[in-house]
N, C-alpha and C. Protein backbone atom coordinates (compact mmCIF):
# COMPACT_ATOMS: atom_id res chain seq x y z
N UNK A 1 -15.21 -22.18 9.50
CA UNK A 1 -15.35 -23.47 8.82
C UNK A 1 -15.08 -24.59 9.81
N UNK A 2 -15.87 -25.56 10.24
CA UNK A 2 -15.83 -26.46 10.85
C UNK A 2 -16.05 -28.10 9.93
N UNK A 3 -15.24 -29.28 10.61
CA UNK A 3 -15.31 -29.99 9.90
C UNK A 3 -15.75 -31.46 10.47
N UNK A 4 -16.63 -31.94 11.15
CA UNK A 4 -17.27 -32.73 12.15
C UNK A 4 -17.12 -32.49 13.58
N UNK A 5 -17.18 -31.19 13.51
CA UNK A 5 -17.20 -30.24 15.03
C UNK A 5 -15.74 -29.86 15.26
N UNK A 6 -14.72 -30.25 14.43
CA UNK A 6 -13.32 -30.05 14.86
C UNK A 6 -12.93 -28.80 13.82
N UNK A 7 -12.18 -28.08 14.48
CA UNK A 7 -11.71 -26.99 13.59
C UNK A 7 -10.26 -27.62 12.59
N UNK A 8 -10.78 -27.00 11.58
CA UNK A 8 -9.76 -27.65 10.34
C UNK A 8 -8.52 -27.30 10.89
N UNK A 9 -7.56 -28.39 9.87
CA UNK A 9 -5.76 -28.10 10.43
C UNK A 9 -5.94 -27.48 9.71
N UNK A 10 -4.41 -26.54 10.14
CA UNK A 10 -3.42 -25.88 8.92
C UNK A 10 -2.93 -26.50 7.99
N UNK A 11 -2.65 -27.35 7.48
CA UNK A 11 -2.37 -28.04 6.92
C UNK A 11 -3.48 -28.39 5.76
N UNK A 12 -4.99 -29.01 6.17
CA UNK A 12 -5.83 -28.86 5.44
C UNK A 12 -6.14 -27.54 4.64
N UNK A 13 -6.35 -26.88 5.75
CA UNK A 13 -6.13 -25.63 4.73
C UNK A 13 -5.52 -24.92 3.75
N UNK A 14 -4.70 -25.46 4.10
CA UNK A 14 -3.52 -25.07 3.02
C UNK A 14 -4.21 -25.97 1.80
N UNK A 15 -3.69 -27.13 2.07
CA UNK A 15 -4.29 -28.14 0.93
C UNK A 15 -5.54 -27.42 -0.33
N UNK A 16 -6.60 -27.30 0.76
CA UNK A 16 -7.32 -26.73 0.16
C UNK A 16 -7.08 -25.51 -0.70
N UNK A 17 -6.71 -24.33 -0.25
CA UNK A 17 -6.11 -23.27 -0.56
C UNK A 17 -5.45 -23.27 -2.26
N UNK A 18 -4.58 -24.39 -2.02
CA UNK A 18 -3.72 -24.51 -3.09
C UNK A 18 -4.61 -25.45 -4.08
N UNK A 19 -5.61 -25.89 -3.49
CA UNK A 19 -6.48 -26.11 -4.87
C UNK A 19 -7.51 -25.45 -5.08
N UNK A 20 -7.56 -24.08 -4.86
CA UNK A 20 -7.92 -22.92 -5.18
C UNK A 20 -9.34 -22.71 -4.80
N UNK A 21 -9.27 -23.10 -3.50
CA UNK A 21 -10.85 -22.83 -2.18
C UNK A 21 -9.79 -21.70 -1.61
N UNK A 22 -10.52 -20.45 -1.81
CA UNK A 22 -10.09 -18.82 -1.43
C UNK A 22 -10.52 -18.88 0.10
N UNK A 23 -11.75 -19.50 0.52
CA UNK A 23 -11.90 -19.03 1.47
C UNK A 23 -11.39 -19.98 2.64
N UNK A 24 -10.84 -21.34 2.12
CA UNK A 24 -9.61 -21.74 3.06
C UNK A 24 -8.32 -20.77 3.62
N UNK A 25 -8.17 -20.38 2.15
CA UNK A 25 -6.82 -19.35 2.74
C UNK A 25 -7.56 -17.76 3.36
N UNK A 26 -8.55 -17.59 3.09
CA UNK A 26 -8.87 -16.26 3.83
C UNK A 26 -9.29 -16.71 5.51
N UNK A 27 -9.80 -18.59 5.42
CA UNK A 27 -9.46 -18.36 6.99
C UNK A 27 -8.11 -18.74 7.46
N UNK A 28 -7.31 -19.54 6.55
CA UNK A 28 -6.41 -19.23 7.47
C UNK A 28 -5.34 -18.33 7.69
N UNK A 29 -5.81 -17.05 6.71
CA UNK A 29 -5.16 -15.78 7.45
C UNK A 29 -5.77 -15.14 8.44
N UNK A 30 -6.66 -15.31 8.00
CA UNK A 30 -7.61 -14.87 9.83
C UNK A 30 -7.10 -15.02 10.91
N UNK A 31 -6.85 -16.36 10.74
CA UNK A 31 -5.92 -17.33 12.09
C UNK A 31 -4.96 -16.54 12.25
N UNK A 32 -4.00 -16.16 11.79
CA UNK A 32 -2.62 -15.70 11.67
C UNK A 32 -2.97 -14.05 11.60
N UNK A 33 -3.79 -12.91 11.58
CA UNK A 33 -3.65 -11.38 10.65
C UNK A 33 -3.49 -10.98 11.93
N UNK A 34 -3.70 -10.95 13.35
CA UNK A 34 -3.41 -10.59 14.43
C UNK A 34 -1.58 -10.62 14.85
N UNK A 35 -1.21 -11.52 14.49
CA UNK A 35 0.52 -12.21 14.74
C UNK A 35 0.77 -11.50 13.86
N UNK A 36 0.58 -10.69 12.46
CA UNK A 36 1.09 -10.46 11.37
C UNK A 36 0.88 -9.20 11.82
N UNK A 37 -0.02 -8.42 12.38
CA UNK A 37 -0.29 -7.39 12.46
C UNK A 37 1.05 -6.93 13.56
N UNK A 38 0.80 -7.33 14.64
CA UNK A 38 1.82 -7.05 15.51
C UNK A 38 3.12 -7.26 15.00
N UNK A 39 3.57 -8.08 14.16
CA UNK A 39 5.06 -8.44 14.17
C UNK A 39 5.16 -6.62 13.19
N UNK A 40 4.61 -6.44 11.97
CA UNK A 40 4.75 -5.70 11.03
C UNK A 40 4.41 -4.18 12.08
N UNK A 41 4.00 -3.74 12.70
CA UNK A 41 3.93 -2.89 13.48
C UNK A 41 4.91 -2.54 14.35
N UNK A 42 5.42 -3.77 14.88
CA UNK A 42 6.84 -3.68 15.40
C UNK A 42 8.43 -3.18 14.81
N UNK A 43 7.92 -3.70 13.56
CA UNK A 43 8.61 -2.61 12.52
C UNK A 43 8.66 -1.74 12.18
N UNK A 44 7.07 -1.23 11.79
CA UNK A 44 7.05 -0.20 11.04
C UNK A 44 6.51 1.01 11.97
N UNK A 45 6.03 0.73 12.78
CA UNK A 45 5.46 2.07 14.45
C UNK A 45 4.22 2.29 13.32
N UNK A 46 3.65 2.19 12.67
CA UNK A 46 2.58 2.89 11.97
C UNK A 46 1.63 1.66 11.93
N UNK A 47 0.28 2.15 12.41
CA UNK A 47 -0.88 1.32 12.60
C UNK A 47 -1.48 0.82 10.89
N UNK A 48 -1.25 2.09 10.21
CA UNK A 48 -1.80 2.10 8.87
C UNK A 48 -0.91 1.67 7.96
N UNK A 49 0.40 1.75 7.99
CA UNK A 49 0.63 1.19 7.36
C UNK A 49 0.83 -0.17 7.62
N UNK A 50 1.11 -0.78 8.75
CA UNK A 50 1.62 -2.24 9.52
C UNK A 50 0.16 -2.24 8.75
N UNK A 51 -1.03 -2.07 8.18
CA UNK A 51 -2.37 -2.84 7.82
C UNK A 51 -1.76 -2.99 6.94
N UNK A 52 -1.61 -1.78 5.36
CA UNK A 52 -1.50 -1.87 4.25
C UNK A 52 -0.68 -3.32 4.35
N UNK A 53 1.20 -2.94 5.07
CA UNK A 53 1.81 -4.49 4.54
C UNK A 53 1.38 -5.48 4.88
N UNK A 54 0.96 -5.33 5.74
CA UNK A 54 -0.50 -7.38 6.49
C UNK A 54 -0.76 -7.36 4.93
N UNK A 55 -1.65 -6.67 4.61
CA UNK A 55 -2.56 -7.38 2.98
C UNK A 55 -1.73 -7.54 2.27
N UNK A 56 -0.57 -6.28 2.08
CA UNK A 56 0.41 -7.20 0.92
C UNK A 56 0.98 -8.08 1.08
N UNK A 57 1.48 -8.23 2.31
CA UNK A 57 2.17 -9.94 2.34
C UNK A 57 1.43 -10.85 2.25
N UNK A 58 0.08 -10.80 2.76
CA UNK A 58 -0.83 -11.73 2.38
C UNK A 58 -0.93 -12.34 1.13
N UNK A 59 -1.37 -11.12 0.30
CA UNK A 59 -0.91 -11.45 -1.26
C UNK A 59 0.16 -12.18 -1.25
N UNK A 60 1.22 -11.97 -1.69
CA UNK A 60 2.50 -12.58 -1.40
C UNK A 60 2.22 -14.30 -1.20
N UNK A 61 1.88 -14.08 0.19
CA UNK A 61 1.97 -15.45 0.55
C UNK A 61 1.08 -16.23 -0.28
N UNK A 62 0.31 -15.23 -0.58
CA UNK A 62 -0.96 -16.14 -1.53
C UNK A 62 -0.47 -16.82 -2.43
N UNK A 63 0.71 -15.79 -3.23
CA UNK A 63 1.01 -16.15 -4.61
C UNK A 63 2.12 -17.75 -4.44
N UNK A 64 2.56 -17.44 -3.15
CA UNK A 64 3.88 -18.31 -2.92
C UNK A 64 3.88 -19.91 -2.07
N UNK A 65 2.11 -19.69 -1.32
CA UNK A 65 2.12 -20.94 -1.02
C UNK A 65 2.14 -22.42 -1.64
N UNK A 66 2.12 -22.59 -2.78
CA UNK A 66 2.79 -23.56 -3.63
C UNK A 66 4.53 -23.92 -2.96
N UNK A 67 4.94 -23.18 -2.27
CA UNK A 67 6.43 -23.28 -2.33
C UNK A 67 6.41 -23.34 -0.24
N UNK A 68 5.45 -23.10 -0.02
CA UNK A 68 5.52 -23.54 1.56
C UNK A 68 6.02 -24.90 1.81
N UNK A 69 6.67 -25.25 2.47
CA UNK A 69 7.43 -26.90 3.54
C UNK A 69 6.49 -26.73 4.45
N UNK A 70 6.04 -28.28 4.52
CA UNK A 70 4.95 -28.52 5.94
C UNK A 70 5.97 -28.51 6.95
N UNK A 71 6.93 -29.43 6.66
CA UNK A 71 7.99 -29.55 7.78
C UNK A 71 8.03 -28.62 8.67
N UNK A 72 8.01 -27.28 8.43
CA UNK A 72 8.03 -26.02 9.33
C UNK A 72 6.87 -25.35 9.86
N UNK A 73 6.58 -24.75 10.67
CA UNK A 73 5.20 -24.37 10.92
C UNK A 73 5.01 -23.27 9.90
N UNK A 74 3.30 -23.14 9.71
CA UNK A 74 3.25 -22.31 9.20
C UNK A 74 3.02 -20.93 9.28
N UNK A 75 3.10 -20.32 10.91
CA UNK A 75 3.36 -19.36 11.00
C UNK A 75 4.56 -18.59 11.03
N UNK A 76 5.36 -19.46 11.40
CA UNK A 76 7.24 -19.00 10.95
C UNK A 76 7.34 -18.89 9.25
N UNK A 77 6.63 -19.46 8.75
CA UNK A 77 6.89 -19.00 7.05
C UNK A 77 5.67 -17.77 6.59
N UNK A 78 5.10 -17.79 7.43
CA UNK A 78 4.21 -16.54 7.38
C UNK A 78 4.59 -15.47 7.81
N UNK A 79 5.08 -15.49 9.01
CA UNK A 79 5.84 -13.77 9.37
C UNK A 79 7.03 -13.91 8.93
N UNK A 80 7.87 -14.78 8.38
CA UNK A 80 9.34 -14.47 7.54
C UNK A 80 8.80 -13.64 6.55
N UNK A 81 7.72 -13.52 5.70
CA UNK A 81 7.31 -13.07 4.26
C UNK A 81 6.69 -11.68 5.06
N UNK A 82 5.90 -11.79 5.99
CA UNK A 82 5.60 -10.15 6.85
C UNK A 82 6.79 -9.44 7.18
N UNK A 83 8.17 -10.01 7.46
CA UNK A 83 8.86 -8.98 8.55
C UNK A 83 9.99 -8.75 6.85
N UNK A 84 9.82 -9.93 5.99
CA UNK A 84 10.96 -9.25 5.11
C UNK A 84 10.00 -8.23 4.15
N UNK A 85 8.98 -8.44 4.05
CA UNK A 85 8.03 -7.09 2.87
C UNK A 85 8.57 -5.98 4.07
N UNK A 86 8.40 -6.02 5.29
CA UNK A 86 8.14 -4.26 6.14
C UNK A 86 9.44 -4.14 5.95
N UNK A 87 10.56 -4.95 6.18
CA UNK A 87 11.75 -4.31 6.32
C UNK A 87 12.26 -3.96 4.63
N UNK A 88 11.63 -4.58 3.69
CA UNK A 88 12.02 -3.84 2.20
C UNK A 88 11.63 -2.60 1.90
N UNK A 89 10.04 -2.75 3.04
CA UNK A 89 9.33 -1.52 3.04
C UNK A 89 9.97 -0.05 3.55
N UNK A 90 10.84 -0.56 4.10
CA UNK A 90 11.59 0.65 4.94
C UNK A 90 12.73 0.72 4.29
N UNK A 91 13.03 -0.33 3.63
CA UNK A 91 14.31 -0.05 2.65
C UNK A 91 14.49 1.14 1.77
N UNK A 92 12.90 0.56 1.12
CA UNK A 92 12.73 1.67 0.29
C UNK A 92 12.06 3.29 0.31
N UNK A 93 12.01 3.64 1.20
CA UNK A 93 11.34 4.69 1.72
C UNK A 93 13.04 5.88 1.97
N UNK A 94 12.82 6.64 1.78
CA UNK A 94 13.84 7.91 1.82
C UNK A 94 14.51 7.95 3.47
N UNK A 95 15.45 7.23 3.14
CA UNK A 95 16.18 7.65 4.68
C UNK A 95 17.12 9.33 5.12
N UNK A 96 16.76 9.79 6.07
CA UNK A 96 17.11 11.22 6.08
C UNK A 96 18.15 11.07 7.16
N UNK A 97 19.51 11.04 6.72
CA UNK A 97 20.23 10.74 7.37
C UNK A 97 21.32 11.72 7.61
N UNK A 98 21.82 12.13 9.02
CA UNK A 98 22.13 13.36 9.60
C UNK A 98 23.76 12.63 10.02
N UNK A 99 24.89 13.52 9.79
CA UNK A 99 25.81 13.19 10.02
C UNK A 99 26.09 13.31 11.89
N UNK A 100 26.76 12.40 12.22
CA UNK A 100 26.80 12.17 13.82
C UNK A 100 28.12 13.11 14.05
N UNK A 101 28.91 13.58 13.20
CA UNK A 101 30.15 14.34 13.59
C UNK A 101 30.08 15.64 13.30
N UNK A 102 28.83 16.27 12.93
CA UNK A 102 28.30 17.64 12.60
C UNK A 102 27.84 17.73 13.88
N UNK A 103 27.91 18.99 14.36
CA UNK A 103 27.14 19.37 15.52
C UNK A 103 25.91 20.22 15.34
N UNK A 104 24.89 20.18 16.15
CA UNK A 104 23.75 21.10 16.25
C UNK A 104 23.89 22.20 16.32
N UNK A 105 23.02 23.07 15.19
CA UNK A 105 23.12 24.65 15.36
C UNK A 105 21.89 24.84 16.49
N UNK A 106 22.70 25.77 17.47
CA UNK A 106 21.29 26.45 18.08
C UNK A 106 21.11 27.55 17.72
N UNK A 107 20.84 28.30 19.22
CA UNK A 107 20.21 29.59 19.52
C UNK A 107 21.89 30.23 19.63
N UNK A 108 21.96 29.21 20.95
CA UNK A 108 23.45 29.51 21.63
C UNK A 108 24.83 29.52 21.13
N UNK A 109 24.95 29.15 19.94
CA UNK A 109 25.72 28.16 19.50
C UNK A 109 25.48 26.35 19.41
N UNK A 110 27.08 25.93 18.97
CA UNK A 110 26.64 24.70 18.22
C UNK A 110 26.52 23.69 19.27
N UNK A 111 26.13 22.57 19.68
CA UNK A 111 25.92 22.04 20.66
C UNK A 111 26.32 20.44 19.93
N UNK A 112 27.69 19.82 20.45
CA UNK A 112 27.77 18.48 20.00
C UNK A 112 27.16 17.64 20.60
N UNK A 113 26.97 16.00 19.81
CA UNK A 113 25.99 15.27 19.99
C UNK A 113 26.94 14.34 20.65
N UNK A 114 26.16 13.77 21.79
CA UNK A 114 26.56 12.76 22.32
C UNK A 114 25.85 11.33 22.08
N UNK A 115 26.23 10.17 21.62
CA UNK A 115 25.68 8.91 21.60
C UNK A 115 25.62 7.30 22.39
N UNK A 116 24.85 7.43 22.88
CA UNK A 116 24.98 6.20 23.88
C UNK A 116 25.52 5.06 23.63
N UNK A 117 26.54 4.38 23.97
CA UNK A 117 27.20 3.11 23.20
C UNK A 117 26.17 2.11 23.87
N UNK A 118 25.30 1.15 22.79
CA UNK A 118 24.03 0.50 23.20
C UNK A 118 24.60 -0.54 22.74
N UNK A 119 26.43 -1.17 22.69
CA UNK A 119 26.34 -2.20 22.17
C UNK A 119 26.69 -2.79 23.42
N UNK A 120 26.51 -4.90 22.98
CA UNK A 120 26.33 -5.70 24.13
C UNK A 120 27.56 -5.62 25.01
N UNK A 121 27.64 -5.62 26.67
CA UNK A 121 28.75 -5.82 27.39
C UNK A 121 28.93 -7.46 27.73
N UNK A 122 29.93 -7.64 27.70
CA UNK A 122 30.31 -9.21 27.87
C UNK A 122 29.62 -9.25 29.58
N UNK A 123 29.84 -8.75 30.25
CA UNK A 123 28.70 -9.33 31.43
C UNK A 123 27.45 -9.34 31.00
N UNK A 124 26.54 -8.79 30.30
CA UNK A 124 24.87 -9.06 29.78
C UNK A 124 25.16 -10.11 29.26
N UNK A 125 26.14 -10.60 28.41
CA UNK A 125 25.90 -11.93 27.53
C UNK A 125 26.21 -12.73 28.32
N UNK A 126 26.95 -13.11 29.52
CA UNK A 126 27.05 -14.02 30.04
C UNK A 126 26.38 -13.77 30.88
N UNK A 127 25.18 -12.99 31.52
CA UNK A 127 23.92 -13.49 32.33
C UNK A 127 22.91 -14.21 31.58
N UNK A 128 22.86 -13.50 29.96
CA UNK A 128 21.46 -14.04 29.05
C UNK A 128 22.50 -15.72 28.71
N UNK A 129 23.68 -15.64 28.81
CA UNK A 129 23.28 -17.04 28.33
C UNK A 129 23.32 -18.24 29.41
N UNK A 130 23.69 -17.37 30.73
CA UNK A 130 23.54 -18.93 32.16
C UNK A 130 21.66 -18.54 32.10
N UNK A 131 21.21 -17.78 31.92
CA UNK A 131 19.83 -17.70 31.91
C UNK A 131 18.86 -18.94 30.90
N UNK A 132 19.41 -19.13 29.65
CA UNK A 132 19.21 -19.93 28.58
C UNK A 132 19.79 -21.25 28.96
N UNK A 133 21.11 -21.40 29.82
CA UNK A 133 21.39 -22.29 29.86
C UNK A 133 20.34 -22.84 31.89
N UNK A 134 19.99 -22.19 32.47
CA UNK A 134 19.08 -22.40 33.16
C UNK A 134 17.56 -23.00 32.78
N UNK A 135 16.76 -22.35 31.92
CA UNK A 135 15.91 -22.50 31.11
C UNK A 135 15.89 -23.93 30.84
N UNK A 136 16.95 -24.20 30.01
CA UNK A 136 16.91 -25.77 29.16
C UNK A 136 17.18 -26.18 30.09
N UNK A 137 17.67 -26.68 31.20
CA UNK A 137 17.63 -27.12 32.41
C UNK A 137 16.67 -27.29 33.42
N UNK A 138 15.98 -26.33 33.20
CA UNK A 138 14.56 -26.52 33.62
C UNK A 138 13.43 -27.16 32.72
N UNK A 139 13.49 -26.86 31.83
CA UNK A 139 12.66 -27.82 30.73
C UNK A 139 13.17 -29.54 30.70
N UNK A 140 14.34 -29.73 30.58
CA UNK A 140 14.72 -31.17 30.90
C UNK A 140 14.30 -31.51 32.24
N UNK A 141 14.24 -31.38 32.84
CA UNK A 141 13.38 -31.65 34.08
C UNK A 141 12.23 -31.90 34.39
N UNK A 142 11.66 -31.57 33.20
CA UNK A 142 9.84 -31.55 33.46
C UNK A 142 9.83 -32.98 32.83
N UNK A 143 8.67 -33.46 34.00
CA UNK A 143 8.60 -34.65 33.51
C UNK A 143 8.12 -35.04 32.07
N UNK A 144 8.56 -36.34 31.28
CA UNK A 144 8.69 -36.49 29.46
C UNK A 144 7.24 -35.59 28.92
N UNK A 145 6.11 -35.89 29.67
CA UNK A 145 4.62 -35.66 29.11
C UNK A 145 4.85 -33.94 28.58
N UNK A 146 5.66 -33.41 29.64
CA UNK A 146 5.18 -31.73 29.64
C UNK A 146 6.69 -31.29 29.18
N UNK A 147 7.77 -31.99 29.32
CA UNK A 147 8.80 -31.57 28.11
C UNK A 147 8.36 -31.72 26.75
N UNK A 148 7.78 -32.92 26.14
CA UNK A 148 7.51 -33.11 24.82
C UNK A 148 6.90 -31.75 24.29
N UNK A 149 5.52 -31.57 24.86
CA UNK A 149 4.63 -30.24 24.96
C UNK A 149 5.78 -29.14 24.51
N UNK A 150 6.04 -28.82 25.86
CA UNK A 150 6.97 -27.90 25.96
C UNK A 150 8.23 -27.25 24.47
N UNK A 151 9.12 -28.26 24.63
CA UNK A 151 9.23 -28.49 23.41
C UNK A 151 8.68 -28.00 22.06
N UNK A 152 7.79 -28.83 21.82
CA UNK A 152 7.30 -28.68 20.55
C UNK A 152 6.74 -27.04 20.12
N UNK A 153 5.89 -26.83 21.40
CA UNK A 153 5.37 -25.37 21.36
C UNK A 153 6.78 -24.42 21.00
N UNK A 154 7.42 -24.38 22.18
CA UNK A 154 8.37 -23.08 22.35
C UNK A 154 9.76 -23.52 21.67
N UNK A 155 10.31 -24.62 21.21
CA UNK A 155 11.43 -24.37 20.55
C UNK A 155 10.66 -24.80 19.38
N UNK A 156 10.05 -25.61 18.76
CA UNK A 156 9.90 -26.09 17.36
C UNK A 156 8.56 -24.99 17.11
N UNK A 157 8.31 -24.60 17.40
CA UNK A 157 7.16 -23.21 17.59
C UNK A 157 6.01 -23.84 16.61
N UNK A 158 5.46 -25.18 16.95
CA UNK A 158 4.27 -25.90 16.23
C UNK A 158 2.59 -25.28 16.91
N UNK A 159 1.82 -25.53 16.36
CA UNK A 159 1.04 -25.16 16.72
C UNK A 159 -0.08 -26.18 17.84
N UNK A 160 -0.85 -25.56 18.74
CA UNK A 160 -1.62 -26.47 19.00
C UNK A 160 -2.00 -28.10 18.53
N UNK A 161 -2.53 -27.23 17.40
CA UNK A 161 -3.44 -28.40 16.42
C UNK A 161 -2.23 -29.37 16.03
N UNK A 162 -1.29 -28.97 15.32
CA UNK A 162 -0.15 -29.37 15.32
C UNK A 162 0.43 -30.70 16.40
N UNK A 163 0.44 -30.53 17.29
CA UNK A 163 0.77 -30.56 18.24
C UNK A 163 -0.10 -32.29 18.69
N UNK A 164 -1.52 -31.59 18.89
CA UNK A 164 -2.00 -32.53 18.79
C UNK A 164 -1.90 -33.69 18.10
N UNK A 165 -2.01 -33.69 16.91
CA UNK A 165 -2.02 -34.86 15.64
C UNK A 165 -0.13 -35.62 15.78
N UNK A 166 0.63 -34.44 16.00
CA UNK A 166 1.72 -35.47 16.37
C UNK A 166 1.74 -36.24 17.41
N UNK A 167 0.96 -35.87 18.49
CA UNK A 167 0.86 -36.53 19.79
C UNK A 167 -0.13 -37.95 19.68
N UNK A 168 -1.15 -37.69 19.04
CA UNK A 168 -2.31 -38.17 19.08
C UNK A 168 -2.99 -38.29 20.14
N UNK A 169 -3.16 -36.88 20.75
CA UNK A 169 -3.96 -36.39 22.03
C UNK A 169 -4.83 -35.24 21.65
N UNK A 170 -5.82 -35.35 22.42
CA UNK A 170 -7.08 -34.19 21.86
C UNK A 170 -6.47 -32.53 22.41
N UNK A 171 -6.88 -31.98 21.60
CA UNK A 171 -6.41 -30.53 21.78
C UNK A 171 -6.79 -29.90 22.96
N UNK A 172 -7.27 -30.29 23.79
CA UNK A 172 -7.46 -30.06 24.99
C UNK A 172 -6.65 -30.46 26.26
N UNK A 173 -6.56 -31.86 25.82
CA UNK A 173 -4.91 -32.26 26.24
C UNK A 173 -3.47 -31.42 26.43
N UNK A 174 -3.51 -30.90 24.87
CA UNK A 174 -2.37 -30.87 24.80
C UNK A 174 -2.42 -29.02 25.54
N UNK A 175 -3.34 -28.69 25.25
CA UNK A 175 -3.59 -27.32 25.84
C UNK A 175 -3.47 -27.09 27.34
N UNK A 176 -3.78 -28.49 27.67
CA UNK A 176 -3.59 -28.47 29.58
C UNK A 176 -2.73 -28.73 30.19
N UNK A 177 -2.03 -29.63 28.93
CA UNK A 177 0.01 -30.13 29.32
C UNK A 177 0.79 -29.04 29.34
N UNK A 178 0.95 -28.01 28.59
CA UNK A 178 0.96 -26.86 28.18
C UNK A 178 0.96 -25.87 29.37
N UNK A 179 -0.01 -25.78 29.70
CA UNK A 179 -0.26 -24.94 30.48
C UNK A 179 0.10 -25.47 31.89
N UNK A 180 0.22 -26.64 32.19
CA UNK A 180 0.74 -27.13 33.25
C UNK A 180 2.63 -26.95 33.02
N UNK A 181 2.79 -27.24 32.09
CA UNK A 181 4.66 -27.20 32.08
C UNK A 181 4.31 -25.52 32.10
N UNK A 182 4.23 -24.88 31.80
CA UNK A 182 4.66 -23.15 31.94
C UNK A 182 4.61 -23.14 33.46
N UNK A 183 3.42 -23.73 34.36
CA UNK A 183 3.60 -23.17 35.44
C UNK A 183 4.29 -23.80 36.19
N UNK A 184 5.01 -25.26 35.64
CA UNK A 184 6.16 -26.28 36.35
C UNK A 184 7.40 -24.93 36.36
N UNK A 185 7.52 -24.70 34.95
CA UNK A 185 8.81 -23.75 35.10
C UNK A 185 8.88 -22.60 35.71
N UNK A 186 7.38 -21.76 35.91
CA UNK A 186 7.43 -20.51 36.52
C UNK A 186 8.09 -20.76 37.98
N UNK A 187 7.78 -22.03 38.23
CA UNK A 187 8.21 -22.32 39.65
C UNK A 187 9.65 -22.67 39.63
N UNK A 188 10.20 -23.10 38.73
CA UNK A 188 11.65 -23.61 38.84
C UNK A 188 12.27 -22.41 38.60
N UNK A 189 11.80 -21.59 37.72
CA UNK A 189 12.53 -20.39 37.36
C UNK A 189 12.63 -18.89 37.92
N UNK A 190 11.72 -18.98 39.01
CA UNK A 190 11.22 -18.07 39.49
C UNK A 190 12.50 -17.44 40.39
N UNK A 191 12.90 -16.38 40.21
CA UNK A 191 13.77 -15.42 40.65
C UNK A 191 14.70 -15.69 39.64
N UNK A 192 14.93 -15.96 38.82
CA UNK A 192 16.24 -15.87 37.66
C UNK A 192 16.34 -14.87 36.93
């Protein structure tokens, strides 16, 4: 759907959507069934089912976009409704759960289990957070044009189009500011 050569906002779409043009909201899940696919796959390891929950949350969202905030993007309120259906999805599914203080029967006898302690060490957290605190340090640095960008994309996680209309710069613009601050920082950040 094009709309004087410009591809519709999200926002329009929505609009539309919610006054019950289906095939607004079927494109703009289109836009989004790739991001949905992966996030729900990441959950669930299953190709077939990460499809099945894509369509049901879809539904879902269908039923619930009346209750969407523009304020927020709308792909953060789109995979909140994907990652909480897969993880109910797994809620509800039969967990087969093996006691960790029973030991394994073999051949040989019983063989106890050993478990890797995978929780965080206070040295990892204080590299990830001079790392974060490097980061924003490097982003304040970029000059205002390609912080704003910056910004908006990766902490307020807006979209392009988005992006644009707050700026009031053509999407090509903002796509090249963009792409110029990533490679300002690859350079500031490079060996961290």
């Amino acid at each position: 759907m094009k709309t004087d050569g410009a591809e519709k906002s999200v926002h329009d779409l929505i609009q539309q959507a919610l006054a019950g043009d289906q095939g607004a909201f079927a494109e703009l899940l289109n836009r989004h069934k790739r991001l949905a696919f992966k996030l729900a796959l990441g959950i669930v390891k299953n190709p077939t089912e990460a499809d099945d929950l894509v369509q049901e949350s879809f539904i879902k969202a269908f039923k619930s976009l009346s209750r969407y905030n523009p304020r927020y993007a709308f792909t953060t309120w789109l995979c909140k409704i994907v990652s909480n259906h897969c993880l109910d999805h797994l809620r509800r599914r039969k967990i087969h759960a093996y006691s960790l203080e029973e030991p394994i029967q073999g051949k040989d006898g019983d063989i106890k289990r050993e478990i890797a302690d995978w929780t965080l060490n206070p040295e990892w957290q204080f590299v990830r957070k001079q790392r974060m605190i490097s980061i924003d340090q490097a982003i304040d640095s970029l000059p205002p044009r390609y912080r704003r960008v910056i910004i908006l994309r990766h902490k307020e996680d807006r979209s392009y189009d988005e992006i644009s209309t707050m700026l009031g710069l053509p999407l090509g613009t903002v796509k090249a500011q963009i792409f110029r601050a990533r490679e300002l920082l690859k350079k500031k950040l490079k060996g961290l």
